[in-house]
Each structure stands twice: as C-alpha cells, then as structure tokens.
C-alpha atoms as a PDB file:
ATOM      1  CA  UNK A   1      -9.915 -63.663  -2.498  1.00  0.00           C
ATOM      2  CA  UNK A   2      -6.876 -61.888  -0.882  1.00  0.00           C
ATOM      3  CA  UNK A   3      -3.110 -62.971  -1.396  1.00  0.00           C
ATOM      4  CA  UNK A   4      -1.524 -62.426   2.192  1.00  0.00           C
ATOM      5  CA  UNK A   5       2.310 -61.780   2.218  1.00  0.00           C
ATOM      6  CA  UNK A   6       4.026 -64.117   3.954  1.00  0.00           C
ATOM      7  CA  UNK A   7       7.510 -63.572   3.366  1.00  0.00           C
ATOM      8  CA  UNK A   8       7.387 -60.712   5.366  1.00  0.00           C
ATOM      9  CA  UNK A   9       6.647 -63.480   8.374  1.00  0.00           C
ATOM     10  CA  UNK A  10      10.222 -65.355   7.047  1.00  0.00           C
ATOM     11  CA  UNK A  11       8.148 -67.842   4.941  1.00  0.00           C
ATOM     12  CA  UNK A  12       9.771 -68.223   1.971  1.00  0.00           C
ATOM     13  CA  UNK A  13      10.271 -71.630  -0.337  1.00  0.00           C
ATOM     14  CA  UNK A  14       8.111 -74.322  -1.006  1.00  0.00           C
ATOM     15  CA  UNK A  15       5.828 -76.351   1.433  1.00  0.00           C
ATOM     16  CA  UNK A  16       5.688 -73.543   4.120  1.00  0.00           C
ATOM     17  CA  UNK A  17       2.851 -74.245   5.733  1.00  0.00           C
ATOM     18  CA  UNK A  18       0.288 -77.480   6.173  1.00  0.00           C
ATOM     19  CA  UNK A  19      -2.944 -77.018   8.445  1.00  0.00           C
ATOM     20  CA  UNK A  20      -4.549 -73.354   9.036  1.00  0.00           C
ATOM     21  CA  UNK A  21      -6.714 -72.751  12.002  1.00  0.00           C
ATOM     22  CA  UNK A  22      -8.373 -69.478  13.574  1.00  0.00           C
ATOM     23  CA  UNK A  23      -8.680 -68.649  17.210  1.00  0.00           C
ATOM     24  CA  UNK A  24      -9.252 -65.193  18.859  1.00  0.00           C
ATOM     25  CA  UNK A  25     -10.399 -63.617  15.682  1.00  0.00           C
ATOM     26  CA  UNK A  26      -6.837 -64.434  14.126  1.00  0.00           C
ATOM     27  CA  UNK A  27      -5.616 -67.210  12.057  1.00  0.00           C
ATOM     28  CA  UNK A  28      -2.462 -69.397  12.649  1.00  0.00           C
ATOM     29  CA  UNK A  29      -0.664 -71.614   9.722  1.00  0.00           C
ATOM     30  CA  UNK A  30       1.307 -74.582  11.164  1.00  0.00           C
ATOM     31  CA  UNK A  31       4.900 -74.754  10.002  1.00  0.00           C
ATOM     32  CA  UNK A  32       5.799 -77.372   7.601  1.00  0.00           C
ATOM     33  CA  UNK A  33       9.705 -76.338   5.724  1.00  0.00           C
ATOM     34  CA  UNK A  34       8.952 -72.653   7.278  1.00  0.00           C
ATOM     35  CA  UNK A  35      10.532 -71.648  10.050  1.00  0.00           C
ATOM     36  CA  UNK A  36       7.852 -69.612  12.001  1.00  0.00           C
ATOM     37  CA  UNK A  37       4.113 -70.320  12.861  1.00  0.00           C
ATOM     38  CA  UNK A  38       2.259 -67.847  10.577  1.00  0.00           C
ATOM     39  CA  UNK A  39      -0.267 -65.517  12.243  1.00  0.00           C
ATOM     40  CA  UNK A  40      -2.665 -63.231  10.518  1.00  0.00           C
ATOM     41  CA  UNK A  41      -5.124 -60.556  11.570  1.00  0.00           C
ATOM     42  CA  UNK A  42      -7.782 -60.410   8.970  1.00  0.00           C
ATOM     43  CA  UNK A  43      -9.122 -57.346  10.952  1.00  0.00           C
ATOM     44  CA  UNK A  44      -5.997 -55.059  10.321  1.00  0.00           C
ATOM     45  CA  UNK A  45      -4.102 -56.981   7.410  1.00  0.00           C
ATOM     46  CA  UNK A  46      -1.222 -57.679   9.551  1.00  0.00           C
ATOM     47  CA  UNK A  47       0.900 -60.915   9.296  1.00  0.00           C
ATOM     48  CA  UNK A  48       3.770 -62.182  11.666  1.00  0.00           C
ATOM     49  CA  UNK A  49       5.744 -64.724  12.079  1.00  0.00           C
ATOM     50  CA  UNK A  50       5.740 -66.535  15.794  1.00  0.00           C
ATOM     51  CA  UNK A  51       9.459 -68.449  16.487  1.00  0.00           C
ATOM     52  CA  UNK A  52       9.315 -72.219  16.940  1.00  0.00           C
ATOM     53  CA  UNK A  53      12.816 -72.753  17.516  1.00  0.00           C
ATOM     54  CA  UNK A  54      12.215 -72.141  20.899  1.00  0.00           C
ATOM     55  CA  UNK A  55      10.193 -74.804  21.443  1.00  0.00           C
ATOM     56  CA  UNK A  56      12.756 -77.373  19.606  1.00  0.00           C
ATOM     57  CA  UNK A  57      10.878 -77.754  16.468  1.00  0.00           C
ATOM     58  CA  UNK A  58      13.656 -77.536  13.676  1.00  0.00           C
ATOM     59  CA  UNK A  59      13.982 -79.039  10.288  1.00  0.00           C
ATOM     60  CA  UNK A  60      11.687 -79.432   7.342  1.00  0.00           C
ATOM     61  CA  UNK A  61       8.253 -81.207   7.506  1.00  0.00           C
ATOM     62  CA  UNK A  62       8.120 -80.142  11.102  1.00  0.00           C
ATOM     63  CA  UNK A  63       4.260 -79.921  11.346  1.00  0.00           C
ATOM     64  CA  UNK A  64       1.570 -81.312   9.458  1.00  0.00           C
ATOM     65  CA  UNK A  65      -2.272 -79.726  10.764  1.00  0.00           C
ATOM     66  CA  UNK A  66      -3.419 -77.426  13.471  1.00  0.00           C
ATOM     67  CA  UNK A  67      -6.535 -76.360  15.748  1.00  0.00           C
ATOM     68  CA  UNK A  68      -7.790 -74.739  18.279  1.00  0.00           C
ATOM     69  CA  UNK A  69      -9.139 -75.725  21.737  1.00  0.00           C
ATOM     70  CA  UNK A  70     -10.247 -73.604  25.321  1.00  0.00           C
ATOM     71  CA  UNK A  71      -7.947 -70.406  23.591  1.00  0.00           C
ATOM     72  CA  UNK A  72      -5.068 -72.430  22.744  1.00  0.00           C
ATOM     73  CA  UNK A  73      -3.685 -73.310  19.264  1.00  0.00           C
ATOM     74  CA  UNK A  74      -2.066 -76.738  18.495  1.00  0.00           C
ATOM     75  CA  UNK A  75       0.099 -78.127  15.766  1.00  0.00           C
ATOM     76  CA  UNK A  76       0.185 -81.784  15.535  1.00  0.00           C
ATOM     77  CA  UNK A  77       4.548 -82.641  14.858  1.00  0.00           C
ATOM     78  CA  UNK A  78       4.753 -84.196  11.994  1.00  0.00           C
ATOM     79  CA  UNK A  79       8.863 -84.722  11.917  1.00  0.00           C
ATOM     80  CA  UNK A  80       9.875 -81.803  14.263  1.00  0.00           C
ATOM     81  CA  UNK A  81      12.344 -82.634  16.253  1.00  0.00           C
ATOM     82  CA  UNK A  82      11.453 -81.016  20.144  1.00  0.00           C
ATOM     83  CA  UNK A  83      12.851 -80.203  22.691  1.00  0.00           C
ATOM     84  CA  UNK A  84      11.395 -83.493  25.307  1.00  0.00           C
ATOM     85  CA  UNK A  85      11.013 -80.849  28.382  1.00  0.00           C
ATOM     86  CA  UNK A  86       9.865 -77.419  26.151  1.00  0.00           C
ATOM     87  CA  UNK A  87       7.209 -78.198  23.817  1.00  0.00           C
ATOM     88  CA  UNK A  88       5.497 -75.070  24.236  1.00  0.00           C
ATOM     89  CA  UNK A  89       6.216 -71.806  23.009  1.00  0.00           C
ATOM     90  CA  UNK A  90       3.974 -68.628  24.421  1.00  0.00           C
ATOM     91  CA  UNK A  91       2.616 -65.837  22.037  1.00  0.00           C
ATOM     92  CA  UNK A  92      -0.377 -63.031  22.928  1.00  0.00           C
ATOM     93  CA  UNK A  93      -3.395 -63.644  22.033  1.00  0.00           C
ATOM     94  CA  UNK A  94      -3.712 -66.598  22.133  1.00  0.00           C
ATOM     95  CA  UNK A  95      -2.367 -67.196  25.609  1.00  0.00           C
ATOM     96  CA  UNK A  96      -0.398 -70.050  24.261  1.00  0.00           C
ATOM     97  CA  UNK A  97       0.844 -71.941  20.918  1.00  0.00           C
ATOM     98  CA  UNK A  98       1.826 -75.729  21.457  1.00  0.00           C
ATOM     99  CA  UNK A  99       2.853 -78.840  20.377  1.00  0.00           C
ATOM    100  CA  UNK A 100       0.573 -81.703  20.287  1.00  0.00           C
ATOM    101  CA  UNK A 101       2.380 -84.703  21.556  1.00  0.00           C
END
C-alpha cells in the first residue's frame, strides 16, 4: 500500500473525496469538500488536481461517486451547485470529465 499526496492537488481538510474510478490507465477521485477532481498516474507517481469551478460545481458535498464510460469520466452531483448550460469541464486524457445530470 502507497499513501499518495494529495495536498499537492489542493486537497486538503476532511471529506475530500467520495467515489474513485480509473480510465486511460489513470485514476480520478470525485470531489466531495475538495475543490479539484483528483487525478493520479500510478505509472509515474504523479498527482494533479483538475478545476471544477469551471464547470459550476462549488461548495462542500459537491459530488458523491464516479465512473467511467466510452473514455469519459463522470461524477454523479451530489449538492454541487452547476452551472445549468456548462456542466462539463475538459481535461487530456481523458478527452473529457463531466457531470452526470
């Protein structure tokens, strides 16, 4: 078992994450009180944090689980508050990151 850093991604608190999902060899943490989508590279070690402000989603308890599907990675809102006509925010790879509404 390996500890993974994740304040360096601008998770810090309690409750940061709820749901974890892989896709493209990489694995994504939905945001519950943090304010990023975690993404980690088990391949090179490498953890960042992907913005979703952008999308609308702001708050605590913003998302609660997460998969995968055709490339994509989804977090299912659990009290985000987004944005009605952006509920998508892009990253590479995958192609795209959204909200499940």
């Amino acid at each position: 078992v390996r500890g993974i850093d994740v304040a360096s991604a601008g998770a810090r608190g309690d409750d940061k994450f709820c749901g974890i999902c892989e896709c493209a060899g990489k694995v994504y943490a939905a945001p519950f009180n943090a304010e990023k989508l975690l993404e980690y590279d088990p391949t090179c070690g490498s953890v960042r944090g992907i913005d979703v402000a952008s999308a609308g989603a702001r708050g605590d308890y913003k998302f609660s689980g997460i998969c995968e599907c055709a490339g994509k990675v989804y977090a299912a809102p659990y009290n985000a508050e987004l944005a009605p006509r952006k509920s998508s925010w892009s990253t590479t790879p995958p192609a795209a990151v959204s909200a499940a509404s």
